[in-house]
Each structure stands twice: as C-alpha cells, then as structure tokens.
Protein backbone atom coordinates (compact mmCIF):
# COMPACT_ATOMS: atom_id res chain seq x y z
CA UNK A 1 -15.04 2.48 -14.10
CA UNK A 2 -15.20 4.53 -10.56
CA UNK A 3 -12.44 6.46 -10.01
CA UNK A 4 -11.32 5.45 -6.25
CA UNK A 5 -7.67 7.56 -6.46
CA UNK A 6 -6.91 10.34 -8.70
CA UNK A 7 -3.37 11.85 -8.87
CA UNK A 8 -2.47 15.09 -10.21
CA UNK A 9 0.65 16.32 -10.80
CA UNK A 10 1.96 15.48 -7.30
CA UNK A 11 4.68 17.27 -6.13
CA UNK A 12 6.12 16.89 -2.03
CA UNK A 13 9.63 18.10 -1.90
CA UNK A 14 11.62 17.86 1.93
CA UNK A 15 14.14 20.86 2.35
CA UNK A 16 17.05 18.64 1.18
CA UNK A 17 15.40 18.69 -2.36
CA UNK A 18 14.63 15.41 -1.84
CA UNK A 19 11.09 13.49 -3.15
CA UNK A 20 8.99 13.75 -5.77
CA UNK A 21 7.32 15.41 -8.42
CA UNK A 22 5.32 15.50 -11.44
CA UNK A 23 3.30 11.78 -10.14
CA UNK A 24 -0.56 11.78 -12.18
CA UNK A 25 -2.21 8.43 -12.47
CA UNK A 26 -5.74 7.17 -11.57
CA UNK A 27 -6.55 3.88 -9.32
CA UNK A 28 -10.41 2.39 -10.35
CA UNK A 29 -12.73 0.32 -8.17
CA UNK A 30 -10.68 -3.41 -7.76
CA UNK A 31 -7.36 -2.51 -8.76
CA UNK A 32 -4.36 -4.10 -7.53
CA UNK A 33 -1.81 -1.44 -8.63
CA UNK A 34 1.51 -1.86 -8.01
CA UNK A 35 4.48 0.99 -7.22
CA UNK A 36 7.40 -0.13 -8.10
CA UNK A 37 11.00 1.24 -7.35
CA UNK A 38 14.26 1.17 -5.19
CA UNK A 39 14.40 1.72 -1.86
CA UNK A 40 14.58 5.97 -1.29
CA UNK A 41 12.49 6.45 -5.22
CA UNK A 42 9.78 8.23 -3.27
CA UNK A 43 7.34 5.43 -2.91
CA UNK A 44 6.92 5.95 0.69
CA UNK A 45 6.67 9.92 0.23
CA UNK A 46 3.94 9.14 -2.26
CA UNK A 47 1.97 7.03 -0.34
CA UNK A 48 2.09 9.32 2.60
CA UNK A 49 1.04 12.35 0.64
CA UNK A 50 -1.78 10.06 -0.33
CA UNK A 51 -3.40 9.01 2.53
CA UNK A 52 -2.45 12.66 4.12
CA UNK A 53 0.71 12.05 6.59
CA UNK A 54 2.67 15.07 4.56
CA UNK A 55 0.87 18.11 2.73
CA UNK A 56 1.89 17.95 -0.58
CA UNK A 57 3.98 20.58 -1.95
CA UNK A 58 1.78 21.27 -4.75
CA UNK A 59 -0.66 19.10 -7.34
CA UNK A 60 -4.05 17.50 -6.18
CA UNK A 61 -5.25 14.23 -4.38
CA UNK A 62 -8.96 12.71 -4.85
CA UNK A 63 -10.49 9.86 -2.81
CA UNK A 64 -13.64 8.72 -3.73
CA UNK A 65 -13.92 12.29 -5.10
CA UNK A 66 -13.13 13.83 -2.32
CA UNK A 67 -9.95 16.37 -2.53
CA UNK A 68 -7.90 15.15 0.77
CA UNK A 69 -6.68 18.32 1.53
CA UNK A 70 -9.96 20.33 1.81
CA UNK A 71 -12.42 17.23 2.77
CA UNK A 72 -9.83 15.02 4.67
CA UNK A 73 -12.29 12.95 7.16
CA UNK A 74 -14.53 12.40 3.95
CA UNK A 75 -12.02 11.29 1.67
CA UNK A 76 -10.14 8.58 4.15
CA UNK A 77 -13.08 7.25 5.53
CA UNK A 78 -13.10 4.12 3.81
CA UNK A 79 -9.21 3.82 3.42
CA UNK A 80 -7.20 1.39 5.57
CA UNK A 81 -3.31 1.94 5.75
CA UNK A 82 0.28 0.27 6.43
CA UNK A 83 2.70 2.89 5.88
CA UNK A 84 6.25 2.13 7.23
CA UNK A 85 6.36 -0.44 10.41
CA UNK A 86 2.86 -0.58 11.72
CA UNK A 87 2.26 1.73 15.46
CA UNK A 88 1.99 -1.08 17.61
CA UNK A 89 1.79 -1.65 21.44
CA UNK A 90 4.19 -3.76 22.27
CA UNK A 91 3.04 -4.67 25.85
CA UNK A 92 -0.65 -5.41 24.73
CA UNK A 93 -1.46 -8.71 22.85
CA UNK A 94 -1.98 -8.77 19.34
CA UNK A 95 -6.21 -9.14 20.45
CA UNK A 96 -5.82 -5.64 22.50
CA UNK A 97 -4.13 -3.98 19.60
CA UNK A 98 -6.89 -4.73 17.47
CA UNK A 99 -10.03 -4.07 20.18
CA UNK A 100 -8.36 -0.62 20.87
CA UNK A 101 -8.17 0.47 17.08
CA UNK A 102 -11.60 -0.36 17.07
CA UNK A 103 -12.44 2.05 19.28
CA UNK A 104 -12.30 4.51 16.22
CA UNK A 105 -14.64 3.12 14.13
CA UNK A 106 -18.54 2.38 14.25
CA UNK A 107 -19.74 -1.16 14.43
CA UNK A 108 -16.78 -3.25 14.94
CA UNK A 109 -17.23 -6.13 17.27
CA UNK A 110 -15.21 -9.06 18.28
CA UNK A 111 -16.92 -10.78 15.04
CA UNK A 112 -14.90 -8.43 13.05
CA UNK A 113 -11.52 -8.91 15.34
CA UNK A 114 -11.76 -12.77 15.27
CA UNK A 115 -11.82 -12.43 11.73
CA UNK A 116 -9.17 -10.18 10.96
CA UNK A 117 -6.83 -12.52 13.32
CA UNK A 118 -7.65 -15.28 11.36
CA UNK A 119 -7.47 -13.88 8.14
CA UNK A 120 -3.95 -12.70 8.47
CA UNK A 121 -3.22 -16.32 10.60
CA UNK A 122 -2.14 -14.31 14.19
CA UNK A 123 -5.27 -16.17 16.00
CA UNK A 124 -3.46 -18.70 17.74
CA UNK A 125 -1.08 -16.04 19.21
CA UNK A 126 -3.74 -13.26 19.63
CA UNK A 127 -3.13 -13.15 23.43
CA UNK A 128 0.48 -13.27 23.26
CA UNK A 129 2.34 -9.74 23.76
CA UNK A 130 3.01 -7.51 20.42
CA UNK A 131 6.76 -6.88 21.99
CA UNK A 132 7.61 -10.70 21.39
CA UNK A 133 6.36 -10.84 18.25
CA UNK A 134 8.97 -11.50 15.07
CA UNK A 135 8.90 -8.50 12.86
CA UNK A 136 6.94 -10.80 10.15
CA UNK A 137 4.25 -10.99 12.77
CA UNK A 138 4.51 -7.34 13.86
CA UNK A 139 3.83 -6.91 9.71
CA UNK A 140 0.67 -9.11 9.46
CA UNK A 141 -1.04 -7.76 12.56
CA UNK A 142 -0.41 -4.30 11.00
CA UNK A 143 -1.87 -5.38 7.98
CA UNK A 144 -4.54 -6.48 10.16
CA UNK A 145 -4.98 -3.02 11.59
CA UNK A 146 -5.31 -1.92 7.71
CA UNK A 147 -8.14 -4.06 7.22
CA UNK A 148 -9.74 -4.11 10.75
CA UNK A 149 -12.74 -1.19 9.84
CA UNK A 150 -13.84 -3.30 5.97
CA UNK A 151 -12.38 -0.04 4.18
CA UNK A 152 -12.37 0.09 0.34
CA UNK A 153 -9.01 1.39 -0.37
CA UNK A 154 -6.39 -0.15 0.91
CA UNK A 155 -2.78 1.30 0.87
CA UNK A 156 0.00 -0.90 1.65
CA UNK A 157 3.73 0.14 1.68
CA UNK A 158 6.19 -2.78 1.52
CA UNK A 159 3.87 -4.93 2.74
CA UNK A 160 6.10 -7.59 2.25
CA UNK A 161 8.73 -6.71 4.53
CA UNK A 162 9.72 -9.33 7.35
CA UNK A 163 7.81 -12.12 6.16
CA UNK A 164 9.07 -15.40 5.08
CA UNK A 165 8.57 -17.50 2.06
CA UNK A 166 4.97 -18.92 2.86
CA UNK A 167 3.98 -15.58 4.44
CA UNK A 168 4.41 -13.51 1.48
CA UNK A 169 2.37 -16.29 -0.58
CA UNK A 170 -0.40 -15.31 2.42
CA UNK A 171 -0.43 -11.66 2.34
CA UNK A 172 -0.21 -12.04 -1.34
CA UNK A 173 -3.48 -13.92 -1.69
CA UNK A 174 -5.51 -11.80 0.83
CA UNK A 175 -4.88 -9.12 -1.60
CA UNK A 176 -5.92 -10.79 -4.82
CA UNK A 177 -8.98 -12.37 -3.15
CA UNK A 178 -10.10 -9.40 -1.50
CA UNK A 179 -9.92 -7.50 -5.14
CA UNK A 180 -11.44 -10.24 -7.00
CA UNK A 181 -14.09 -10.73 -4.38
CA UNK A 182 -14.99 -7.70 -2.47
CA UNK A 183 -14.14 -5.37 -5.01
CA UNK A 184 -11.19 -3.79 -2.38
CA UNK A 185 -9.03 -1.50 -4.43
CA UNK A 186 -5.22 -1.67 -3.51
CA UNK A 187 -2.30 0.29 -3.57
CA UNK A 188 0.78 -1.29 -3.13
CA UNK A 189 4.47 -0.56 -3.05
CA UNK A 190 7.51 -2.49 -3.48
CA UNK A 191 10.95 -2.57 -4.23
CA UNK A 192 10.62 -6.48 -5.50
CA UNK A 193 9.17 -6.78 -9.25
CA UNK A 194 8.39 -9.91 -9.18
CA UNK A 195 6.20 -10.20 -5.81
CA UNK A 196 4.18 -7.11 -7.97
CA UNK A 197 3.99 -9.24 -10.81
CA UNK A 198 2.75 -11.52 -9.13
CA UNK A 199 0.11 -9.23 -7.66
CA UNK A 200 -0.90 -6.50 -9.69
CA UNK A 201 -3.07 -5.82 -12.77
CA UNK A 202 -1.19 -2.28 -12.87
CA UNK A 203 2.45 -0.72 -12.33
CA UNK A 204 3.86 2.79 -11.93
CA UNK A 205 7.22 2.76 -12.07
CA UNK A 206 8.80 5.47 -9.90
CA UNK A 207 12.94 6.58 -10.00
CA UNK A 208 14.49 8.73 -7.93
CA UNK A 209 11.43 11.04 -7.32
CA UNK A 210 9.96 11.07 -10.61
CA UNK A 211 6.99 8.64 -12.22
CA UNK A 212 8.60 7.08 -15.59
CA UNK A 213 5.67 4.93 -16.56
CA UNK A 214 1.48 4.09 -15.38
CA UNK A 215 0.52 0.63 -17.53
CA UNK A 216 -1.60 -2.15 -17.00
CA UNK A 217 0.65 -5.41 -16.02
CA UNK A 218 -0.29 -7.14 -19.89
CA UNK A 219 1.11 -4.47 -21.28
CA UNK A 220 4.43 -4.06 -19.28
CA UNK A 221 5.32 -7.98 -19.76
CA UNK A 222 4.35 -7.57 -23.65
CA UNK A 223 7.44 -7.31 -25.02
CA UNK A 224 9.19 -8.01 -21.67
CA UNK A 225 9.77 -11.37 -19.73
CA UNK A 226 9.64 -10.20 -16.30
CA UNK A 227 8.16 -7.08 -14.43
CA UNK A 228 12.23 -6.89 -13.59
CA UNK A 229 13.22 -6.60 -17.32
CA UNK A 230 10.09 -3.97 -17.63
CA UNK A 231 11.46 -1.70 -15.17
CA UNK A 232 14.84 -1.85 -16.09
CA UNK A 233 13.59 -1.05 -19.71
CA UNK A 234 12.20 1.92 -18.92
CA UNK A 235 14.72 3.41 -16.59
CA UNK A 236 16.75 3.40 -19.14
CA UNK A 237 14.58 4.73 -21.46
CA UNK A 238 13.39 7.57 -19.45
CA UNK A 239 16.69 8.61 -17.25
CA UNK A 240 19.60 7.06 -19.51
CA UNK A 241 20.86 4.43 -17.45
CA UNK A 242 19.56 2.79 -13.48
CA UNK A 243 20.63 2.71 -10.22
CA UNK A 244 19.64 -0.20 -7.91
C-alpha cells in the first residue's frame, strides 16, 4: 500500500512539560484512521505537528515521502486541514470565504466552490455573513475550506464539534464516501468512540501524551463490544487505570 503519513517517534513537548511523545504509526492511501482520546491527550498537538503548525521537539514526519520539516511546501501540497475552529471571516459570506481561499491554489473556479457548498449543505446560505452563522455551520464551511483545493490527505480535528444529530451523520458520510470513492486518505480526531467507530477502518489510541495502541478497527472490536470498551481496555492495560 502507499504510504501517505509516516510517524516516527514523535515527540513536541510545550515548556510546562506538557504533550506528547514517543507517537510512530503509518496512514496508507484511503484510510479513515481515527485518534482517539480525552480532551487535553495531545490529539490536537499531534495533528498540528503533523501538518506543521508546531516544530516537533524531536522524531520525524513524512507526507507523501516528503520529510515536512526539510521539504514543507512539497509535503502539504495535497493536504487539506481543520485544526481547532476554522479562520473564518466573519463579515464575508460563506461564498467569499471560499473564493478568497482559492486564491491560493491553481485551478479552482466557481465549479469547484459551488460544489464544495453543496457538498457540505451551506449553498442555500452561501451569501449570508460567516459572523451569523451557528458554530455547526462555522464547522462545515471550515470543513469546506479543508476540501476546497481536491487534496489527498485530509486532516480533521474534532470535526464533529458543533454539529447536531443529522449533521454529524453528514460530515460522517462525506468522509467515508470520499475514502471509498476518491481514494482521500483521512485523519481524524475525536474524543467520542463511537462517532470513530462509526468512521474509521483504524484507531490510535492516545492518553495523556503518550500513543497506547495503532490497530485496525476489526481488530479493536474483536474481543470488545464497542470502540468505548476498546479504549477503556487498553488504558488500563497500558497506564493502570483512566481518566475521562
């Protein structure tokens, strides 16, 4: 299989001591992998390291087989992105948002735009302002923004996060069909098992800075009913006990 994201030994500490270390897994071409841990595990630090938002304290990143700290433009090229809340223009419509990210990439028309604003179902409000948007809207508009330029890799932190019942079923599928389809490769972190579970075909499981366990989704609900009991199962495994 192509290797699309190779982790080595990642290791991004903050001057508090805080986040994490010792992180080595591999992402191949259509993965859905999934993150999983509580909020403040390092999932965020990780995925930030990853796409090159923090210089990693030590250990090595590969995109595409590129290493992202010596061959950054090369290596992110064809990586879309929705770490944290999304950078958003509040007094521009959802439609200017998108037209001025495009601006950074070759070859994206209003083809493209009309198509991301459907696909993530903000067309009928694409001329309304950002600033009056709910933050569930705010979320699929940035996920828009992650998709806008067709990338390959596709990171997406909590992607989840505002949306209600029906839009989590939405974002949930545009992953999935873009894997199955296009052959997209996603990473994707949550704090919610059972929206990875739903998700995935692969799961780290990441505790309080540290990776505990890289398997493929069959093999984490084996011998376990839910991706909840999985992680639960290993935490205590691995550190002796969990804290939620």
């Amino acid at each position: 299989m192509d290797c699309v994201l190779k982790l080595i030994n990642l290791k991004k500490l903050y001057k508090n001591g805080r986040g994490v270390e010792d992180v080595t897994f591999d992402v191949n071409k259509g993965d859905v992998v999934g993150l999983l841990g509580p909020n403040g595990s390092g999932k965020t630090t990780t995925m930030r390291a990853i796409i090159g938002l923090c210089p990693p304290t030590s250990g090595h990143i590969e995109i595409f087989g590129y290493d992202v700290e010596t061959a950054y433009e090369k290596a992110t090229e064809k990586v879309g992105s929705l770490i944290e809340m999304p950078a958003l223009f509040g007094n521009m419509s959802a439609h200017q948002n998108l037209k001025m990210a495009a601006r950074f990439y070759p070859n994206i028309g209003e083809d493209r735009i009309q198509y991301i604003l459907k696909l993530v179902e903000l067309d009928r409000y694409q001329r309304d302002k950002v600033g009056k948007f709910s933050l569930g809207m705010k979320q699929r508009l940035g996920l828009g923004l992650a998709l806008l330029s067709d990338p390959e890799f596709v990171v997406l932190d909590e992607p989840a996060n505002g949306l209600d019942i029906e839009g989590i079923i939405h974002v949930r599928e545009i992953i999935t069909r873009l894997a199955a389809e296009r052959g997209v490769t996603f990473l994707v972190a949550s704090h919610i098992a059972s929206e990875l579970e739903k998700t995935c075909n692969k799961v780290a499981v990441i505790h309080d800075g540290k990776m505990l366990s890289f398997d493929s989704m069959d093999n984490a609900l084996r011998y376990q009913p839910t991706l909840e009991d999985y992680f639960l199962s290993v935490v205590k495994e691995k550190k002796g006990g969990v804290i939620l």
